[in-house]
Protein backbone atom coordinates (compact mmCIF):
# COMPACT_ATOMS: atom_id res chain seq x y z
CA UNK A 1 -42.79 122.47 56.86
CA UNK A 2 -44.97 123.24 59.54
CA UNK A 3 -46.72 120.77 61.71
CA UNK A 4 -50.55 121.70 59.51
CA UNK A 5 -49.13 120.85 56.76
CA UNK A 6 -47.43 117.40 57.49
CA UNK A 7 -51.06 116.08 59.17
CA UNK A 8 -52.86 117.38 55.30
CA UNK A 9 -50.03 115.58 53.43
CA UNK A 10 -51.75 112.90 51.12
CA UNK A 11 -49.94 109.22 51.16
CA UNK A 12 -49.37 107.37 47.71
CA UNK A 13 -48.92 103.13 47.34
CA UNK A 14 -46.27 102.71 44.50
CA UNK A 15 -46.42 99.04 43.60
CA UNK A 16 -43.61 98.19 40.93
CA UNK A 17 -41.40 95.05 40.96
CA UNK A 18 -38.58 97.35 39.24
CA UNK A 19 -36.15 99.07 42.12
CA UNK A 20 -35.31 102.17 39.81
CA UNK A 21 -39.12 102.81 38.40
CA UNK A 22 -39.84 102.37 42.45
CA UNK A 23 -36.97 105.40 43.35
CA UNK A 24 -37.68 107.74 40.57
CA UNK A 25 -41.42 107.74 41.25
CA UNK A 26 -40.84 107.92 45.08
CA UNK A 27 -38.02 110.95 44.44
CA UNK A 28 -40.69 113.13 42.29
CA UNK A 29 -43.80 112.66 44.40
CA UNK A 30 -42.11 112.99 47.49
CA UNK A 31 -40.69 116.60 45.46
CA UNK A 32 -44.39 117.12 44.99
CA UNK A 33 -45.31 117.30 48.32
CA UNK A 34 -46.82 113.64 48.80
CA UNK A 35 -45.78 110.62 51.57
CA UNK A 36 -44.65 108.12 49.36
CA UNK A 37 -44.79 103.92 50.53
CA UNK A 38 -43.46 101.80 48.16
CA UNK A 39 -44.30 98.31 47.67
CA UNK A 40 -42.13 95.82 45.27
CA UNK A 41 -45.03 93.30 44.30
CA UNK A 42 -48.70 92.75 44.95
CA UNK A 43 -48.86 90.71 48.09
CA UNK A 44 -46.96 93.61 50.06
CA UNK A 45 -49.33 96.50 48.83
CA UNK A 46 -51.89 93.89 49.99
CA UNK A 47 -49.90 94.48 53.13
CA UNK A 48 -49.54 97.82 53.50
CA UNK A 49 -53.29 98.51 52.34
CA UNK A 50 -54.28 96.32 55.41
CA UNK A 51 -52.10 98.51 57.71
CA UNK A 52 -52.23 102.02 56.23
CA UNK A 53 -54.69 104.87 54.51
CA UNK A 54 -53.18 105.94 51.64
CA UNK A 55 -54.93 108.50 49.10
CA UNK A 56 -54.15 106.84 45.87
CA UNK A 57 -52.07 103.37 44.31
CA UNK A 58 -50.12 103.81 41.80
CA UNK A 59 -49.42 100.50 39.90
CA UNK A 60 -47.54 98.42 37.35
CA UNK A 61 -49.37 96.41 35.14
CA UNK A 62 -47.10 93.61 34.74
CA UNK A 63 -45.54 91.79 37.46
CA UNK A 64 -44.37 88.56 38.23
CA UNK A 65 -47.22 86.71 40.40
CA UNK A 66 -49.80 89.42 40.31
CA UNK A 67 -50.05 91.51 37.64
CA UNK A 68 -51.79 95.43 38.43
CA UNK A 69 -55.30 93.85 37.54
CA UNK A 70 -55.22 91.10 39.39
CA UNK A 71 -53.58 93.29 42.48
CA UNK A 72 -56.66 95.79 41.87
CA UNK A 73 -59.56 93.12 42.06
CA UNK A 74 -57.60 91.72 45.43
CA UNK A 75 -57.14 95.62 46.43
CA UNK A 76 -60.75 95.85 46.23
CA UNK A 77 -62.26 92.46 47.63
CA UNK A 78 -59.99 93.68 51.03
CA UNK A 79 -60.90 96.85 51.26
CA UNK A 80 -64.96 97.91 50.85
CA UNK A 81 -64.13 101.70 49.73
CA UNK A 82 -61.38 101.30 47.42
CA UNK A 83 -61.91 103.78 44.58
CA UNK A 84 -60.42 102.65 41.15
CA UNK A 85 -60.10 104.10 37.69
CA UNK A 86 -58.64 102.80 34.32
């Protein structure tokens, strides 16, 4: 890959609480040409959204302690620009 095309490279937040959902997703969007960060509950994507850009969040709806819309209204409460769609 040359160098242009790692800086155009789009990032993706996976949030799921379920290791294997977490790897498969990861495995085919990385495949797809996307950086992939993965996050294993709400208060870490809370985390990483503080620290990184990413492009797009990809979510689970249910999880223990925060579920996806309750991780979404935090999401956007920290972040003034955070584009959402259901």
């Amino acid at each position: 890959m040359s160098i242009g095309a790692q800086q155009t490279r789009k990032t993706i937040l996976v949030v799921d609480d379920d290791p294997h959902i977490l790897e498969v997703l990861e495995v085919r969007l990385v495949s797809a040409g996307y950086d992939v960060i993965t996050a294993t509950d709400g208060l870490e994507a809370l985390d990483v959204l503080s620290r990184k850009t990413v492009r797009l969040v990809i979510s689970d709806i249910r999880m223990p302690a925060w579920t996806g819309c309750g991780c979404l209204r935090r999401w956007r409460s920290a972040t003034s620009s955070f584009p959402s769609s259901f």
